[in-house]
N, C-alpha and C. Protein backbone atom coordinates (compact mmCIF):
# COMPACT_ATOMS: atom_id res chain seq x y z
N UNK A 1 -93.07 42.24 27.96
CA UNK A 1 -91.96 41.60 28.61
C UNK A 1 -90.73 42.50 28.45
N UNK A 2 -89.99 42.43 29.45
CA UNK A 2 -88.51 43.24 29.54
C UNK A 2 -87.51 42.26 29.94
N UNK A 3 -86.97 42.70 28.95
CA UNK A 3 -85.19 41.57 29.24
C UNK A 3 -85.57 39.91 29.77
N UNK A 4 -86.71 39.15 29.61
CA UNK A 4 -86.72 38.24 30.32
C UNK A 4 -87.98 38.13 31.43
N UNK A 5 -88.09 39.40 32.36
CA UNK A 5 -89.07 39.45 32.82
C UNK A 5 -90.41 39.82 32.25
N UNK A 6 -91.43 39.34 33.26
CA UNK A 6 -92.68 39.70 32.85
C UNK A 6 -93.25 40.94 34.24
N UNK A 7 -94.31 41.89 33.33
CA UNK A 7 -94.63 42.61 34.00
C UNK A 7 -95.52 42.80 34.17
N UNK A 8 -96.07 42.72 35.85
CA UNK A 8 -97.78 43.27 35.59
C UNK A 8 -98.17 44.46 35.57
N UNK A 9 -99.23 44.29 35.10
CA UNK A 9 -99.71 46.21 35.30
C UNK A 9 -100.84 45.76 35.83
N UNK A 10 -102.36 44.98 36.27
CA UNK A 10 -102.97 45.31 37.74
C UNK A 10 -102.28 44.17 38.32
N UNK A 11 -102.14 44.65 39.32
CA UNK A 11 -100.70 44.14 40.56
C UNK A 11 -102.39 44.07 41.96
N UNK A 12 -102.24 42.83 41.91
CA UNK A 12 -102.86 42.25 43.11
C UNK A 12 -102.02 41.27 44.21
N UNK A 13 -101.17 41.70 43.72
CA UNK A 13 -100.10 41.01 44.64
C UNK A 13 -100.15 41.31 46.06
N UNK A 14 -100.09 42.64 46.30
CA UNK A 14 -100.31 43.31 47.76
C UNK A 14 -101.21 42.66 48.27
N UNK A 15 -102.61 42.28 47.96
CA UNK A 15 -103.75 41.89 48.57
C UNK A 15 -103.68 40.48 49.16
N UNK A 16 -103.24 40.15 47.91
CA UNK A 16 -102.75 38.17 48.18
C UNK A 16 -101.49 37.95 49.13
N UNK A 17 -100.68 38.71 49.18
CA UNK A 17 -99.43 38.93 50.43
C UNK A 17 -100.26 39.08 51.77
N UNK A 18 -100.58 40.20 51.67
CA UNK A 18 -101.41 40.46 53.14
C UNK A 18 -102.00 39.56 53.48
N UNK A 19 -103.38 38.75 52.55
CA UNK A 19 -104.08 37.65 53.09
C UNK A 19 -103.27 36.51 53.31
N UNK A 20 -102.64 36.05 52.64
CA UNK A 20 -101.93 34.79 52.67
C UNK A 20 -100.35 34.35 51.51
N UNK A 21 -99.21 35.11 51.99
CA UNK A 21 -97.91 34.56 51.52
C UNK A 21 -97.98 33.49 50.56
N UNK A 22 -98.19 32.32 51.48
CA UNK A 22 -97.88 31.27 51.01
C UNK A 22 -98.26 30.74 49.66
N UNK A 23 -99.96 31.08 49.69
CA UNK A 23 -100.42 31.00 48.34
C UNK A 23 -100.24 31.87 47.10
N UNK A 24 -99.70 32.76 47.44
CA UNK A 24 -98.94 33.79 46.63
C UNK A 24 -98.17 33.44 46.06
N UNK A 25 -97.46 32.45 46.67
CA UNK A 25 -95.73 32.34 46.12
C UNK A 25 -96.31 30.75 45.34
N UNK A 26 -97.39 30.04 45.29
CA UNK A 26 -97.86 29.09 45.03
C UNK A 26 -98.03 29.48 43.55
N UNK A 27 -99.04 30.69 43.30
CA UNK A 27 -99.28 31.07 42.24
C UNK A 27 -98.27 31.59 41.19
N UNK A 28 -96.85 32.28 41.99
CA UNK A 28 -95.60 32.40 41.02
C UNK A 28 -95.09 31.24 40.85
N UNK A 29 -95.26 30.02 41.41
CA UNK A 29 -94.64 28.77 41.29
C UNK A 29 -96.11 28.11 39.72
N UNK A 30 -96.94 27.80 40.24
CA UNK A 30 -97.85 27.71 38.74
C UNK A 30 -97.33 28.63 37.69
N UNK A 31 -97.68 29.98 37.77
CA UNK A 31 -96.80 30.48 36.64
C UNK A 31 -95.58 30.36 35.96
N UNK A 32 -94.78 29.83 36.56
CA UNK A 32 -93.40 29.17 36.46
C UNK A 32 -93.69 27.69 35.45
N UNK A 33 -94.43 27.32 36.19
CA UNK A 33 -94.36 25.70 35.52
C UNK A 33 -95.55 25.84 34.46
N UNK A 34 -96.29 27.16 34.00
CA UNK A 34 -96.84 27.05 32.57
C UNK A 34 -96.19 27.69 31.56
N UNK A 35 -94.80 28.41 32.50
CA UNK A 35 -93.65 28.69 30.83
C UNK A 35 -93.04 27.56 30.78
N UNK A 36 -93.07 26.61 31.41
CA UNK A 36 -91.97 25.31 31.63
C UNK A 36 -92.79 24.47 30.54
N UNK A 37 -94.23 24.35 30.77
CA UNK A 37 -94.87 23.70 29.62
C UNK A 37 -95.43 24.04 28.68
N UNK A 38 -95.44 25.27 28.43
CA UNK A 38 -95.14 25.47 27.03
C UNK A 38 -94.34 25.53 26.07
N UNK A 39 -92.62 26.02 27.14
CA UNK A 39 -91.65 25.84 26.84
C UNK A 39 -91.47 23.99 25.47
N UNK A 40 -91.79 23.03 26.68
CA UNK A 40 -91.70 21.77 26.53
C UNK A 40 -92.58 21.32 25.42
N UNK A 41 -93.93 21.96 25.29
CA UNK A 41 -94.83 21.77 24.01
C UNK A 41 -94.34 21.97 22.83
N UNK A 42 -93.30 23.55 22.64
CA UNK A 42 -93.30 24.12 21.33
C UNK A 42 -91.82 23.22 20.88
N UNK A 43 -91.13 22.45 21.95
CA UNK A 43 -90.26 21.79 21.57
C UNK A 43 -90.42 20.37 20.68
N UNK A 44 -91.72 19.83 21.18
CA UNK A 44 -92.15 18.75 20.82
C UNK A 44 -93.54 18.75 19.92
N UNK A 45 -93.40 20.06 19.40
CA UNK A 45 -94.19 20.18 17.96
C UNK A 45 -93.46 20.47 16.99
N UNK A 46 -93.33 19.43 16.25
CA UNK A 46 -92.90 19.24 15.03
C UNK A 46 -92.81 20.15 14.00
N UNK A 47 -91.75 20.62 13.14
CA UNK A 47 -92.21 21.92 12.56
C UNK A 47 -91.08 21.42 10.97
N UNK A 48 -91.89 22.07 9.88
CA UNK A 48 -91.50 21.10 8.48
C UNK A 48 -89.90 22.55 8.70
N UNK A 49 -89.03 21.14 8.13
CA UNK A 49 -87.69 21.77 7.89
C UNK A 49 -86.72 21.26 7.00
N UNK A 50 -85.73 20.92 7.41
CA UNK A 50 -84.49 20.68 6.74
C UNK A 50 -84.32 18.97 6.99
N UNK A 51 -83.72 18.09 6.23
CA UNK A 51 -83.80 16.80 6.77
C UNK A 51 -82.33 17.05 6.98
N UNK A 52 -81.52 16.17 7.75
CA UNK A 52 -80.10 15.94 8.46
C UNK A 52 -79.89 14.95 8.82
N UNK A 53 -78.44 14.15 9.08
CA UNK A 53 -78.41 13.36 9.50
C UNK A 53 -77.28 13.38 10.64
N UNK A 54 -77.70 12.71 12.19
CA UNK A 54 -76.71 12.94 12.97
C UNK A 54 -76.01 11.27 13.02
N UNK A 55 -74.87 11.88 13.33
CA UNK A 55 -73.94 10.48 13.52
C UNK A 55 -74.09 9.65 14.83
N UNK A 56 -74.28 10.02 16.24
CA UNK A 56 -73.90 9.72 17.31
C UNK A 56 -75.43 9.43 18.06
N UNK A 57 -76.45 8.71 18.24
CA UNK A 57 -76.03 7.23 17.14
C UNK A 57 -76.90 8.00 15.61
N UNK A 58 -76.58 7.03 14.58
CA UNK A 58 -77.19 7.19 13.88
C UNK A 58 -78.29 7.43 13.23
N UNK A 59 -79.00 8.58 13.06
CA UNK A 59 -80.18 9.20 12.76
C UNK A 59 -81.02 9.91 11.77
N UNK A 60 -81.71 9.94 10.78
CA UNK A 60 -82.32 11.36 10.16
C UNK A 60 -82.87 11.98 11.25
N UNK A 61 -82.96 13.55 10.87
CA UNK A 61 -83.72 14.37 11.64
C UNK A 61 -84.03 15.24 11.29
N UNK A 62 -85.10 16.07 11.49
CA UNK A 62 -85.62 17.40 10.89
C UNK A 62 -85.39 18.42 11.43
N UNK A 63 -84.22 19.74 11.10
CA UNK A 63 -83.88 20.38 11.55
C UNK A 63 -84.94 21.92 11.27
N UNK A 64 -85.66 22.03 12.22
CA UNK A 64 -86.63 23.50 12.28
C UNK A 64 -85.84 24.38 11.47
N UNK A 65 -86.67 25.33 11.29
CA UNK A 65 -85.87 26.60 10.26
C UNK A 65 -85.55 27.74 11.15
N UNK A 66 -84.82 28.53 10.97
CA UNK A 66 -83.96 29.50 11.71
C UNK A 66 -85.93 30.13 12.28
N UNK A 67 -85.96 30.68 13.71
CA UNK A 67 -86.85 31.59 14.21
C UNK A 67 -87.91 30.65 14.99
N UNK A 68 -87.94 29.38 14.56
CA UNK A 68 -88.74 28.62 15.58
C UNK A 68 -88.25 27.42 16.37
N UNK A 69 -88.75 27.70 16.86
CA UNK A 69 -88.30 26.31 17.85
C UNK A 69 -87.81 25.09 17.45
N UNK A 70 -86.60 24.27 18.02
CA UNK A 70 -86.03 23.23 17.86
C UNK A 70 -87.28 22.14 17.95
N UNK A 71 -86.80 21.38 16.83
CA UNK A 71 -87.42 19.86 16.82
C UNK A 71 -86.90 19.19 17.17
N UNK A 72 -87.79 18.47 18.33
CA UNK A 72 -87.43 17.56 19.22
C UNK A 72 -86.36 16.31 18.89
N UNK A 73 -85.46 15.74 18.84
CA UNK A 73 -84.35 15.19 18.58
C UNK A 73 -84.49 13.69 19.19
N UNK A 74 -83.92 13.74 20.27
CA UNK A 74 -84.07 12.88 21.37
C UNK A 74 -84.65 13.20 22.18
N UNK A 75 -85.29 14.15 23.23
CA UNK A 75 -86.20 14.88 23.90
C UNK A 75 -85.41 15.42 25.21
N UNK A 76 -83.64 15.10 24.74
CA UNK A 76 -83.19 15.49 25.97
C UNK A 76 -83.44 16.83 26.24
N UNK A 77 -82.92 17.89 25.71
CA UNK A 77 -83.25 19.30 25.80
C UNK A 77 -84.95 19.57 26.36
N UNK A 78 -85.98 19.26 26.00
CA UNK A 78 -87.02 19.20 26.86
C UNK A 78 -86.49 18.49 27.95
N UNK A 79 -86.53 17.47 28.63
CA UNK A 79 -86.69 16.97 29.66
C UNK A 79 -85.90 17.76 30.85
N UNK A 80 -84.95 18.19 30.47
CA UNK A 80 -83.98 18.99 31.06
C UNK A 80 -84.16 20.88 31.69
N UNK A 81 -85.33 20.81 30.87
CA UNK A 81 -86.37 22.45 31.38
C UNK A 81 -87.02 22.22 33.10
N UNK A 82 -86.24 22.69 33.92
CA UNK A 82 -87.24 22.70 35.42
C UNK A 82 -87.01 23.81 35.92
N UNK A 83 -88.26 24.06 36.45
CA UNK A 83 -88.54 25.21 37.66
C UNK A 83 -88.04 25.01 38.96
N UNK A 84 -86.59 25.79 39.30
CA UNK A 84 -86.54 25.98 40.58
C UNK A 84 -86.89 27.28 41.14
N UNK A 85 -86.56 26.43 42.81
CA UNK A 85 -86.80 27.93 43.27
C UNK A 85 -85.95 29.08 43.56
N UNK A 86 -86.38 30.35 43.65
CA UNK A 86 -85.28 31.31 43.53
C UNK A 86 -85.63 32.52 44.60
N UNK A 87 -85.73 31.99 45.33
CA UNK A 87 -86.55 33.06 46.99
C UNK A 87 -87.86 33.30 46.46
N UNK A 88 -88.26 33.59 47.88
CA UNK A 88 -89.92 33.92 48.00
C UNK A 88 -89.93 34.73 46.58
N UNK A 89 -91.42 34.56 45.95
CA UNK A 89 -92.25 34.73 44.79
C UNK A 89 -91.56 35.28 43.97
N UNK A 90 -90.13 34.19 43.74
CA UNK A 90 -89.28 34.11 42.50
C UNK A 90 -88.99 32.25 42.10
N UNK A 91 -88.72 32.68 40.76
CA UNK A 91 -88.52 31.24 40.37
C UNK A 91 -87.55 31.46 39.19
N UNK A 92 -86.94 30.52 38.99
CA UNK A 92 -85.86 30.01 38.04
C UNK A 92 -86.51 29.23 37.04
N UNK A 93 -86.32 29.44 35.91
CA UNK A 93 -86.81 28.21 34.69
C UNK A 93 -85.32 27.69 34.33
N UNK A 94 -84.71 26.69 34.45
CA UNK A 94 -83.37 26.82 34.11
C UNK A 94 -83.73 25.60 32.71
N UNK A 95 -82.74 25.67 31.97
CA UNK A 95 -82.55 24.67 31.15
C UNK A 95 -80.95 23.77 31.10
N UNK A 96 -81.05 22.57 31.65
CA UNK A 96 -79.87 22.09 31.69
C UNK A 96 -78.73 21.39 30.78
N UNK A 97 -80.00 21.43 29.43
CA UNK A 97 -78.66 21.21 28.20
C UNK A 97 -77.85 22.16 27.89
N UNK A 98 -76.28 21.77 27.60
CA UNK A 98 -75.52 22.99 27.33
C UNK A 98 -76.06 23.78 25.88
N UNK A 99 -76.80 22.79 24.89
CA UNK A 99 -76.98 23.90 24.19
C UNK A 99 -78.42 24.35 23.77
N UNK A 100 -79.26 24.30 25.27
CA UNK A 100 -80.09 25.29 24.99
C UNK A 100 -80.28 26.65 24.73
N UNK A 101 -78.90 27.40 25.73
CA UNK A 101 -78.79 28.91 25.71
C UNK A 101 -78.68 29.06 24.07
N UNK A 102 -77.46 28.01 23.34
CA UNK A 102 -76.89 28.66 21.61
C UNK A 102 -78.84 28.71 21.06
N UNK A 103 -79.22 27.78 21.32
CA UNK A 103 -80.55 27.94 20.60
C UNK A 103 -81.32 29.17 20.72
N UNK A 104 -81.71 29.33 21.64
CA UNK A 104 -82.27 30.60 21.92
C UNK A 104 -81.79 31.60 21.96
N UNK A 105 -80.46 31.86 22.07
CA UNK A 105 -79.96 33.13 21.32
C UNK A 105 -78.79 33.39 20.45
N UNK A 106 -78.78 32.51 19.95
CA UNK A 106 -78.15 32.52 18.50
C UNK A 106 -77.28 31.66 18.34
N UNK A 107 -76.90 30.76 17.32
CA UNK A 107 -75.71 30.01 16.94
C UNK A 107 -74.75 30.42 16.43
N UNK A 108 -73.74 29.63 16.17
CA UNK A 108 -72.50 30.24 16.00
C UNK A 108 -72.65 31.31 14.06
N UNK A 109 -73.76 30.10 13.05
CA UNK A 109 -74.46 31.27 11.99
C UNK A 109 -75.25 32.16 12.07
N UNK A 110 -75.39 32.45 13.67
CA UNK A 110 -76.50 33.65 13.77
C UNK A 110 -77.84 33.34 13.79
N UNK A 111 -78.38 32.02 13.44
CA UNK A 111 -79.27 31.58 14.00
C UNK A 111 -79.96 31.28 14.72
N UNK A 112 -81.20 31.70 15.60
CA UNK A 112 -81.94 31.21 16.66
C UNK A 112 -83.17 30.22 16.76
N UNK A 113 -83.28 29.48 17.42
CA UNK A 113 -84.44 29.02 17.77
C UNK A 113 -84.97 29.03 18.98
N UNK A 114 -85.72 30.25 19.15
CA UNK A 114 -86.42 30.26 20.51
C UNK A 114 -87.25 29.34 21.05
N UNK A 115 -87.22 28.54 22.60
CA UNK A 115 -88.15 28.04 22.73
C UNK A 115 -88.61 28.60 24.20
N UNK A 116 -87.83 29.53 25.02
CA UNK A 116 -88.10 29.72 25.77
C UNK A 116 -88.87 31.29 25.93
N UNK A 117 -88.44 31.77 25.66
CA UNK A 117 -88.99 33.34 25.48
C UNK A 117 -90.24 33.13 24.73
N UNK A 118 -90.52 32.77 23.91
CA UNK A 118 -92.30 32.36 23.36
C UNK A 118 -93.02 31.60 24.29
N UNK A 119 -92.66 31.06 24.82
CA UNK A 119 -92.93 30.42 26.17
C UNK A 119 -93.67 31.65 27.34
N UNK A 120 -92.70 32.38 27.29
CA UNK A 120 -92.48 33.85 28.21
C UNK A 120 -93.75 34.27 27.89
N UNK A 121 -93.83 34.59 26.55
CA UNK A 121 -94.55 35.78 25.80
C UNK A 121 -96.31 35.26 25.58
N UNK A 122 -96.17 33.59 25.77
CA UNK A 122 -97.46 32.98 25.76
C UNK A 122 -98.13 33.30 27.00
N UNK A 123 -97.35 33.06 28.32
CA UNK A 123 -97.91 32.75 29.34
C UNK A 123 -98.35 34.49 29.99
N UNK A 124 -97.36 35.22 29.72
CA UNK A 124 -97.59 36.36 30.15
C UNK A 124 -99.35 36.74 30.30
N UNK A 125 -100.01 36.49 28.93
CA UNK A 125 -101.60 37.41 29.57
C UNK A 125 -102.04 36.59 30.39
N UNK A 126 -101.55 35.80 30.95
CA UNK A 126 -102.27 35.02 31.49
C UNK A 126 -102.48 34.73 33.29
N UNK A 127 -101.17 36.22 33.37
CA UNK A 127 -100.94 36.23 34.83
C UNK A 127 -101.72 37.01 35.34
N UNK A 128 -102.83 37.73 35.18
CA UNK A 128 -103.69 38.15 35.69
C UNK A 128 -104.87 37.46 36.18
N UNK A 129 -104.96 36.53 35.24
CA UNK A 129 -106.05 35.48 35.09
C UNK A 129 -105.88 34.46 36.12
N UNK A 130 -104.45 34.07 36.09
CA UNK A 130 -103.65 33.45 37.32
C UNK A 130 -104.15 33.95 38.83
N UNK A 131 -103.54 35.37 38.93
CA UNK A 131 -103.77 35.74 40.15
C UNK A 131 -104.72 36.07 40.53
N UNK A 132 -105.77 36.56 39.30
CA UNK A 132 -107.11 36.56 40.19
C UNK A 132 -108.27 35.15 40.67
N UNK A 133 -107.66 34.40 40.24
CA UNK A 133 -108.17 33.20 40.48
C UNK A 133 -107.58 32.73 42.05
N UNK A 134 -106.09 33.38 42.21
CA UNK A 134 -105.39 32.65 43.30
C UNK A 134 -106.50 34.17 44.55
N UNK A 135 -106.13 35.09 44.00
CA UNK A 135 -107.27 36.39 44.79
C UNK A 135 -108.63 35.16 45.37
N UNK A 136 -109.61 34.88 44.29
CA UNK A 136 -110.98 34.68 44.22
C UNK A 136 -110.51 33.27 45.46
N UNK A 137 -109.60 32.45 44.92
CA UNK A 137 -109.61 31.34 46.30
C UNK A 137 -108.89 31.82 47.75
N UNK A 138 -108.85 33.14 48.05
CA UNK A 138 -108.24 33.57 49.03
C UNK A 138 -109.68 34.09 49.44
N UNK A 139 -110.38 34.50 48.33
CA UNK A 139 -111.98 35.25 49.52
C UNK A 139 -113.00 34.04 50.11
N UNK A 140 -112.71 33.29 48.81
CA UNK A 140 -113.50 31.61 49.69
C UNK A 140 -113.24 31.70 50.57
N UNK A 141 -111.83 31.46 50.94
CA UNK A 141 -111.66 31.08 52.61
C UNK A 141 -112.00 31.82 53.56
N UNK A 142 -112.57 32.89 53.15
CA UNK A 142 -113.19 33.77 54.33
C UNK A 142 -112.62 34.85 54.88
């Protein structure tokens, strides 16, 4: 991965363009929504930490340790992870809590908890596997 993106190295993309666009851009849209749920998994696996208590409303909570992923709270920050779209065979993962970005790249002590970039880094081998599957249902059709 570079800066965010992922990169392929065998690129069957050309083949799946030529035969059929649409399902092309289908398959960057699946890929999209399996960093979105993994994203959403590693948020809502529990991970032993710090106990805390928040005020607003009143709560204990287990605060993850600096390097892994936030424990799920209220589940707003998950729920708030969606895939839009971002032109042909691009996509957006946006996250709409304001403080998902501090999490994932650092708090104001320098602390991170990634949940999105492991996300990135999971799904990545998996885009080959992706597209040749979206390839193999493009020769079905004849």
């Amino acid at each position: 991965m570079i800066d965010g993106r992922l990169v392929i190295e065998r690129n069957l993309l050309p083949v799946v363009l030529q035969q059929s666009p649409g399902i092309a851009d289908r398959g960057v849209e699946a890929l999209a929504e399996m960093v979105r749920g993994e994203a959403v998994f590693s948020l809502n696996e529990q991970t032993p930490g710090t106990p805390d208590i928040r005020y607003n409303p009143e709560r204990s909570v287990m605060v993850s340790p600096p390097g892994s992923a936030p424990n799920t709270d209220t589940g707003f920050l998950a729920s708030t992870i969606t895939v839009q779209p971002a032109g042909f065979l691009a996509r957006f993962i946006a996250v709409g809590a304001e403080y998902g970005e501090p999490l994932e790249t650092g708090l104001a002590d320098g602390s991170k908890r990634p949940f999105l970039y492991p996300a990135l880094e999971s799904v990545e081998p998996k885009i080959t596997e992706v597209m040749l599957a979206v390839f193999r249902a493009l020769e079905s059709l004849g």
